[in-house]
PDB file of N, CA and C in Angstrom:
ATOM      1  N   UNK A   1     -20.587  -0.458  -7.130  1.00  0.00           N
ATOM      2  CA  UNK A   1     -19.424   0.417  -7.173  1.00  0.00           C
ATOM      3  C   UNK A   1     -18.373  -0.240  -8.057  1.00  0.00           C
ATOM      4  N   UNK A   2     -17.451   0.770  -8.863  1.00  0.00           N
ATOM      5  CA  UNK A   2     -16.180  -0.304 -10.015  1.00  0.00           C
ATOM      6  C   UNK A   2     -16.143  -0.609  -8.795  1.00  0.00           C
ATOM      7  N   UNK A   3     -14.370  -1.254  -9.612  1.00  0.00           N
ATOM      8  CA  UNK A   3     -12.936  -1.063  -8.760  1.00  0.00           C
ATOM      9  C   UNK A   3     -12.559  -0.189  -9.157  1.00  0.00           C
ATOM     10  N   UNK A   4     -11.607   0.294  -7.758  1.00  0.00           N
ATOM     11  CA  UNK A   4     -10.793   1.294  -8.424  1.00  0.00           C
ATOM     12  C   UNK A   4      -9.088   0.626  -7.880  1.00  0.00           C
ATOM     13  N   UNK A   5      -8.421   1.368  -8.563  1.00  0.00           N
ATOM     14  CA  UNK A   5      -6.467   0.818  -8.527  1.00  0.00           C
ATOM     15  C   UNK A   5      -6.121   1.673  -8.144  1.00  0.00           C
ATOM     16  N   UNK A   6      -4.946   1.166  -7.136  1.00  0.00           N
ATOM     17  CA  UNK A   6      -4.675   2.325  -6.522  1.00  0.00           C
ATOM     18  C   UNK A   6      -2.627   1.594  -6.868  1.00  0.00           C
ATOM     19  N   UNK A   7      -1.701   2.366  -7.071  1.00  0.00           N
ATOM     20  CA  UNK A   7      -0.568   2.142  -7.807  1.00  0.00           C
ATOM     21  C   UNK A   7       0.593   2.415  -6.023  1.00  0.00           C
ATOM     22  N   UNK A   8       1.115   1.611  -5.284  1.00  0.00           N
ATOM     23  CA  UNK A   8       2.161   2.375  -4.917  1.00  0.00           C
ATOM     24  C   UNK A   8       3.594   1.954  -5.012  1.00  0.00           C
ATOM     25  N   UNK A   9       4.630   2.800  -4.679  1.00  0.00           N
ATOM     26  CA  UNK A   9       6.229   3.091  -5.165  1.00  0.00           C
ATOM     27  C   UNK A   9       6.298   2.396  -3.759  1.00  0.00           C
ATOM     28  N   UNK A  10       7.051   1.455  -4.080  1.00  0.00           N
ATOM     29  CA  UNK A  10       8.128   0.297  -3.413  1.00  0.00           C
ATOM     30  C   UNK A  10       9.842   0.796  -2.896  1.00  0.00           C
ATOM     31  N   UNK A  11      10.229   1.148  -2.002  1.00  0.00           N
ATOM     32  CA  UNK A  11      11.390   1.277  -1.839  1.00  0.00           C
ATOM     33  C   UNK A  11      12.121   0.357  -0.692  1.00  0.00           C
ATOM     34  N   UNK A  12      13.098   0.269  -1.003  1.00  0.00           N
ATOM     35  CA  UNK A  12      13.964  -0.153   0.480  1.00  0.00           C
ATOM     36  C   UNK A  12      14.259   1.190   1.224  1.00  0.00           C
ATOM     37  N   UNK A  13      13.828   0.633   2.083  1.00  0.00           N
ATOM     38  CA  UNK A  13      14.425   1.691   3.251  1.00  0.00           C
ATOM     39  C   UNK A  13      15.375   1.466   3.451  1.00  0.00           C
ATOM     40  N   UNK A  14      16.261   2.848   3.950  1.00  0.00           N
ATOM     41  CA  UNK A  14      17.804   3.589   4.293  1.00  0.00           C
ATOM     42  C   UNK A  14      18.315   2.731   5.450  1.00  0.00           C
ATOM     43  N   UNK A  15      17.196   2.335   6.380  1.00  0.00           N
ATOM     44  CA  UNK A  15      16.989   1.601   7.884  1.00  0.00           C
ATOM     45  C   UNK A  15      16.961  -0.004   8.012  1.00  0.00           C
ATOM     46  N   UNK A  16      16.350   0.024   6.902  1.00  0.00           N
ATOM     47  CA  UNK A  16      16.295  -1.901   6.629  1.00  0.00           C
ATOM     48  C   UNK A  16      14.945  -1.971   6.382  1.00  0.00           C
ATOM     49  N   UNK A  17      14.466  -2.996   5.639  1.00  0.00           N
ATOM     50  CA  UNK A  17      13.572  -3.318   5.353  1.00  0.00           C
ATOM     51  C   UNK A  17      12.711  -2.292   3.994  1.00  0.00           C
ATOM     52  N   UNK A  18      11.275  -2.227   4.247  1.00  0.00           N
ATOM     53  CA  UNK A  18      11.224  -1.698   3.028  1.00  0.00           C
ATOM     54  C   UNK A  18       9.959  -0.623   3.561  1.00  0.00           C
ATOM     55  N   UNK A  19       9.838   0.394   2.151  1.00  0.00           N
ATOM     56  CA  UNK A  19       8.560   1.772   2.685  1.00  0.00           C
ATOM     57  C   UNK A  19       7.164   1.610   1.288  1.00  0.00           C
ATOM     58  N   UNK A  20       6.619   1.693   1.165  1.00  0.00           N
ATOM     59  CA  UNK A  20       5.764   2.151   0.520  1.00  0.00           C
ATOM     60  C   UNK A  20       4.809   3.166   0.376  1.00  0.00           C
ATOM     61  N   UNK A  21       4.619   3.743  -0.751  1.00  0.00           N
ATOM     62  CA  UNK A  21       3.516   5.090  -0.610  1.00  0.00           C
ATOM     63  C   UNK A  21       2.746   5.103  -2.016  1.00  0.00           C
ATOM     64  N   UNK A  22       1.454   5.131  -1.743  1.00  0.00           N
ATOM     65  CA  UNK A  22       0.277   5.367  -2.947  1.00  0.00           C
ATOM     66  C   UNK A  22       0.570   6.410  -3.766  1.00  0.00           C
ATOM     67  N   UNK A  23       0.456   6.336  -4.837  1.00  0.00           N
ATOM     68  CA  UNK A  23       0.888   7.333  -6.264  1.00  0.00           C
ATOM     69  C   UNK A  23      -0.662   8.099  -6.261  1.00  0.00           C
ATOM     70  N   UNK A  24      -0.817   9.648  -5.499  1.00  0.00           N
ATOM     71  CA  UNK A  24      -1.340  10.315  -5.989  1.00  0.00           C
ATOM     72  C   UNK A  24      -2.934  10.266  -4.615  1.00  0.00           C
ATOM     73  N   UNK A  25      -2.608   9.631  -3.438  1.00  0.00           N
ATOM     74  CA  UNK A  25      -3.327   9.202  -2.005  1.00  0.00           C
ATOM     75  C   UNK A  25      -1.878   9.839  -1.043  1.00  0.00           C
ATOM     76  N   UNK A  26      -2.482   9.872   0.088  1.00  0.00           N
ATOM     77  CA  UNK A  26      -1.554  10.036   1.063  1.00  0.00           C
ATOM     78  C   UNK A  26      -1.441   9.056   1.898  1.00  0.00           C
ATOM     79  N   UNK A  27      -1.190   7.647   1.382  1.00  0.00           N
ATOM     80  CA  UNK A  27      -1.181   6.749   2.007  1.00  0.00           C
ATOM     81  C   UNK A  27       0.035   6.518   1.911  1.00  0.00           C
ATOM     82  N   UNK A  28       0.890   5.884   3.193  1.00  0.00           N
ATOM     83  CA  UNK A  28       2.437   5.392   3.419  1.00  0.00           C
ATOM     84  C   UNK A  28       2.649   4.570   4.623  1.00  0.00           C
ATOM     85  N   UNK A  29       3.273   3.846   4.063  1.00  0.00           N
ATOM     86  CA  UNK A  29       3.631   2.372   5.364  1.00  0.00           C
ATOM     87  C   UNK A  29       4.772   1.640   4.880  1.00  0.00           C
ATOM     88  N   UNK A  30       5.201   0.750   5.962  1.00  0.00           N
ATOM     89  CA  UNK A  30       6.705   0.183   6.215  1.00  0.00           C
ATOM     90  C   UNK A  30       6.678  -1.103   6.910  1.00  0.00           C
ATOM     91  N   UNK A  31       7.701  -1.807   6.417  1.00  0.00           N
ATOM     92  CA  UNK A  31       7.732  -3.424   6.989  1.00  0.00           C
ATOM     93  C   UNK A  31       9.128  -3.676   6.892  1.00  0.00           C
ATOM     94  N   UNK A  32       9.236  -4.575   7.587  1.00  0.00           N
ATOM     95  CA  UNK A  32      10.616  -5.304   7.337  1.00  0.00           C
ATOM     96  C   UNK A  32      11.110  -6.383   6.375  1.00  0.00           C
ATOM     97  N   UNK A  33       9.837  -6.797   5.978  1.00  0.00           N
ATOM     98  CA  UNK A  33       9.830  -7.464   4.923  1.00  0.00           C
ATOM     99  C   UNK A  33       8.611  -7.855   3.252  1.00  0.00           C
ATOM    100  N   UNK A  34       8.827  -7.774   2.149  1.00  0.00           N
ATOM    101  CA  UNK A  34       7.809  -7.852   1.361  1.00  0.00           C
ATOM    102  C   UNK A  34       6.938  -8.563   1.898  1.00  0.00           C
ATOM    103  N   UNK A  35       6.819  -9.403   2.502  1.00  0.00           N
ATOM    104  CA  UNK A  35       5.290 -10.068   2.709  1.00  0.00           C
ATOM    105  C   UNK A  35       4.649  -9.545   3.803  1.00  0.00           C
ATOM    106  N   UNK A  36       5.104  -9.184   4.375  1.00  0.00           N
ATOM    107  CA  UNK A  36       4.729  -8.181   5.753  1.00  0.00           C
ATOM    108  C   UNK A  36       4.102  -6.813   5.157  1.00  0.00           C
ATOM    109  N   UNK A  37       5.162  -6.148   4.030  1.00  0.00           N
ATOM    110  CA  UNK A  37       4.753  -4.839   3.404  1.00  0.00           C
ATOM    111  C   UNK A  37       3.184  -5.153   2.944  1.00  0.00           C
ATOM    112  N   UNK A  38       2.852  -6.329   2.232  1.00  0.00           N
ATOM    113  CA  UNK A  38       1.560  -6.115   1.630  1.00  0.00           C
ATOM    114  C   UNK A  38       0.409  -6.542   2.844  1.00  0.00           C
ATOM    115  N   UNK A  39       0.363  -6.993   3.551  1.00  0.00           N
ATOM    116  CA  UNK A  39      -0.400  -7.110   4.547  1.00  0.00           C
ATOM    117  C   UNK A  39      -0.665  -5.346   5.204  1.00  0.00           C
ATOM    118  N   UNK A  40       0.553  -4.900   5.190  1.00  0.00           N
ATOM    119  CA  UNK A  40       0.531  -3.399   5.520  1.00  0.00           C
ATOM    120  C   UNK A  40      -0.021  -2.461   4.711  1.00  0.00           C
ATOM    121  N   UNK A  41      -0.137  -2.713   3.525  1.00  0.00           N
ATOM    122  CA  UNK A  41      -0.261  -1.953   2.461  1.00  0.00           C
ATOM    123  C   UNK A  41      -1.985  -2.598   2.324  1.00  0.00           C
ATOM    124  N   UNK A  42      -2.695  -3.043   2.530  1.00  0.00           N
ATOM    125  CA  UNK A  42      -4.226  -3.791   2.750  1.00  0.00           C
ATOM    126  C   UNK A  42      -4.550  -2.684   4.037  1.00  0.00           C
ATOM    127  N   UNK A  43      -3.873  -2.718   4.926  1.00  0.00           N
ATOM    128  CA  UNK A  43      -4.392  -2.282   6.565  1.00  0.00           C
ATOM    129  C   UNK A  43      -4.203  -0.986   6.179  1.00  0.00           C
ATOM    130  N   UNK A  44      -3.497  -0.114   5.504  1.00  0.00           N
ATOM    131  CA  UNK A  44      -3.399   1.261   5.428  1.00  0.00           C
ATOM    132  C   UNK A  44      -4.173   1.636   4.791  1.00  0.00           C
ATOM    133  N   UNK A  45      -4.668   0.703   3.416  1.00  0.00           N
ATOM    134  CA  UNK A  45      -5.616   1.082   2.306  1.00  0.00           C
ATOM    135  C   UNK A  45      -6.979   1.617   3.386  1.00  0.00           C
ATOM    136  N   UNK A  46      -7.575   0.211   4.282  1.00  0.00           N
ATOM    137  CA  UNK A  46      -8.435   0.007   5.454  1.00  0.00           C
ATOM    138  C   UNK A  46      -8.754   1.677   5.812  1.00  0.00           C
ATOM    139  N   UNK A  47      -7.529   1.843   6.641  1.00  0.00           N
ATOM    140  CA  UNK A  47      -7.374   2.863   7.257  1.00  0.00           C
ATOM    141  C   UNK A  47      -8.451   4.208   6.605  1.00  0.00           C
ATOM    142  N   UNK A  48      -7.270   4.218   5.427  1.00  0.00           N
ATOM    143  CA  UNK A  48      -7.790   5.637   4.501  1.00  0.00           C
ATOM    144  C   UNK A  48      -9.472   5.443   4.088  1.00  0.00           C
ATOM    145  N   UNK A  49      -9.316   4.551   3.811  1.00  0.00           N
ATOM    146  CA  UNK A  49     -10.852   4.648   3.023  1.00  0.00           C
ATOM    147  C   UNK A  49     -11.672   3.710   3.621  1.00  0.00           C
ATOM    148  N   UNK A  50     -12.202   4.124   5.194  1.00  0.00           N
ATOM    149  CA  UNK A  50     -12.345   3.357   5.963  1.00  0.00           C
ATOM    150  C   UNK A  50     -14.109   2.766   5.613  1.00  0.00           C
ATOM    151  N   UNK A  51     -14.804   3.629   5.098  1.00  0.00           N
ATOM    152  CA  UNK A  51     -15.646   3.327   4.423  1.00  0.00           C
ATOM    153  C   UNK A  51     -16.148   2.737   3.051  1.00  0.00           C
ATOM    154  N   UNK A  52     -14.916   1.826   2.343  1.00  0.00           N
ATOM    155  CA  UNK A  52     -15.055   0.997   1.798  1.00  0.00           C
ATOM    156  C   UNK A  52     -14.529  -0.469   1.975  1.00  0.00           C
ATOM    157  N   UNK A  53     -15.127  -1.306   0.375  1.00  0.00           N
ATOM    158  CA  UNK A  53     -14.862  -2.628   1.123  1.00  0.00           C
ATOM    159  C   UNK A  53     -13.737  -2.793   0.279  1.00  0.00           C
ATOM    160  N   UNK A  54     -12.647  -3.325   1.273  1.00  0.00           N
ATOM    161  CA  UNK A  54     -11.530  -3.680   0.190  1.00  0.00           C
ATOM    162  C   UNK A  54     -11.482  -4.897  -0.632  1.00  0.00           C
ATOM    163  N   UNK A  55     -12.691  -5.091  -1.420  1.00  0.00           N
ATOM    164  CA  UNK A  55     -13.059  -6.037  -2.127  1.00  0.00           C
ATOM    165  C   UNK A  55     -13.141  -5.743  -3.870  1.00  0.00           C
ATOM    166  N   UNK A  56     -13.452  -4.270  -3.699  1.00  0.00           N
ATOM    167  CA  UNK A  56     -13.311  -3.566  -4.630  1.00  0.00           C
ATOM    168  C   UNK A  56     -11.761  -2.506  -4.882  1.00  0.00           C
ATOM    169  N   UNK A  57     -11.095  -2.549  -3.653  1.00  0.00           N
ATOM    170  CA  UNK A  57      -9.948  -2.088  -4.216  1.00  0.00           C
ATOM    171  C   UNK A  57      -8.387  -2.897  -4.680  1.00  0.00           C
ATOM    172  N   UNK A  58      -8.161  -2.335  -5.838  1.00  0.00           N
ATOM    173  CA  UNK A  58      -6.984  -3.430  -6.560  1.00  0.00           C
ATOM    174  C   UNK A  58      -5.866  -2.431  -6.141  1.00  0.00           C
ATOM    175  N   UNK A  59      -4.758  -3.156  -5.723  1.00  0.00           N
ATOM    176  CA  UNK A  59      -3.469  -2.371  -5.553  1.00  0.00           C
ATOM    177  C   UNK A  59      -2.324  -3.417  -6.181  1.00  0.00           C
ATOM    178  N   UNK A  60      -1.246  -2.286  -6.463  1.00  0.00           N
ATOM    179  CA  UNK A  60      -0.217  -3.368  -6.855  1.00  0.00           C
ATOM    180  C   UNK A  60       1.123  -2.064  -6.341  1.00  0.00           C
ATOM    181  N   UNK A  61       2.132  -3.070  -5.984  1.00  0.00           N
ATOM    182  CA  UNK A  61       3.582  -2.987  -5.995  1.00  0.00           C
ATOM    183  C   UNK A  61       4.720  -2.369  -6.843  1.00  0.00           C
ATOM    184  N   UNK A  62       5.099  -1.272  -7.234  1.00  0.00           N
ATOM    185  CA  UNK A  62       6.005  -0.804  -8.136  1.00  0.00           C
ATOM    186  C   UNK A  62       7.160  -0.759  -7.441  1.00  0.00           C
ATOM    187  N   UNK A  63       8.491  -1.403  -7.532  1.00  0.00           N
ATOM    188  CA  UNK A  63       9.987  -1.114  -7.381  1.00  0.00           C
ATOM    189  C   UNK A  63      10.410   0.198  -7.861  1.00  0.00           C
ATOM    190  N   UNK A  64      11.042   1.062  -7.310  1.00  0.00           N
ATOM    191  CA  UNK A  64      11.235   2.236  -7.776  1.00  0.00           C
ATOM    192  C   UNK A  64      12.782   1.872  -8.208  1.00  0.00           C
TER     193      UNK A  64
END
């Protein structure tokens, strides 16, 4: 199987801390902090595409 990339938009949240959501997936999750966000952003990938290995999926971080 490739890889495939998956792109998501970085925001601070209104509440504190920060949100993220996949460009063009319906994937979305929240942390209180960037290093927390990407651990979250791995477990949501999990989630969605629970039938792959996230070995093959590349994600990255965009600041909006």
């Amino acid at each position: 199987m490739s890889n495939a990339e998956i792109i998501f938009s970085l925001q601070e949240s209104p509440e504190g801390g920060y949100q993220a959501g996949a460009l063009g997936f319906p994937i979305f999750t929240e942390a209180d902090s960037l290093e927390e966000l990407k651990c979250m952003v791995r477990d949501a990938i999990s989630c969605h595409f629970e039938d792959l290995f996230l070995s093959v999926v590349n994600y990255s971080l965009e600041m909006d």
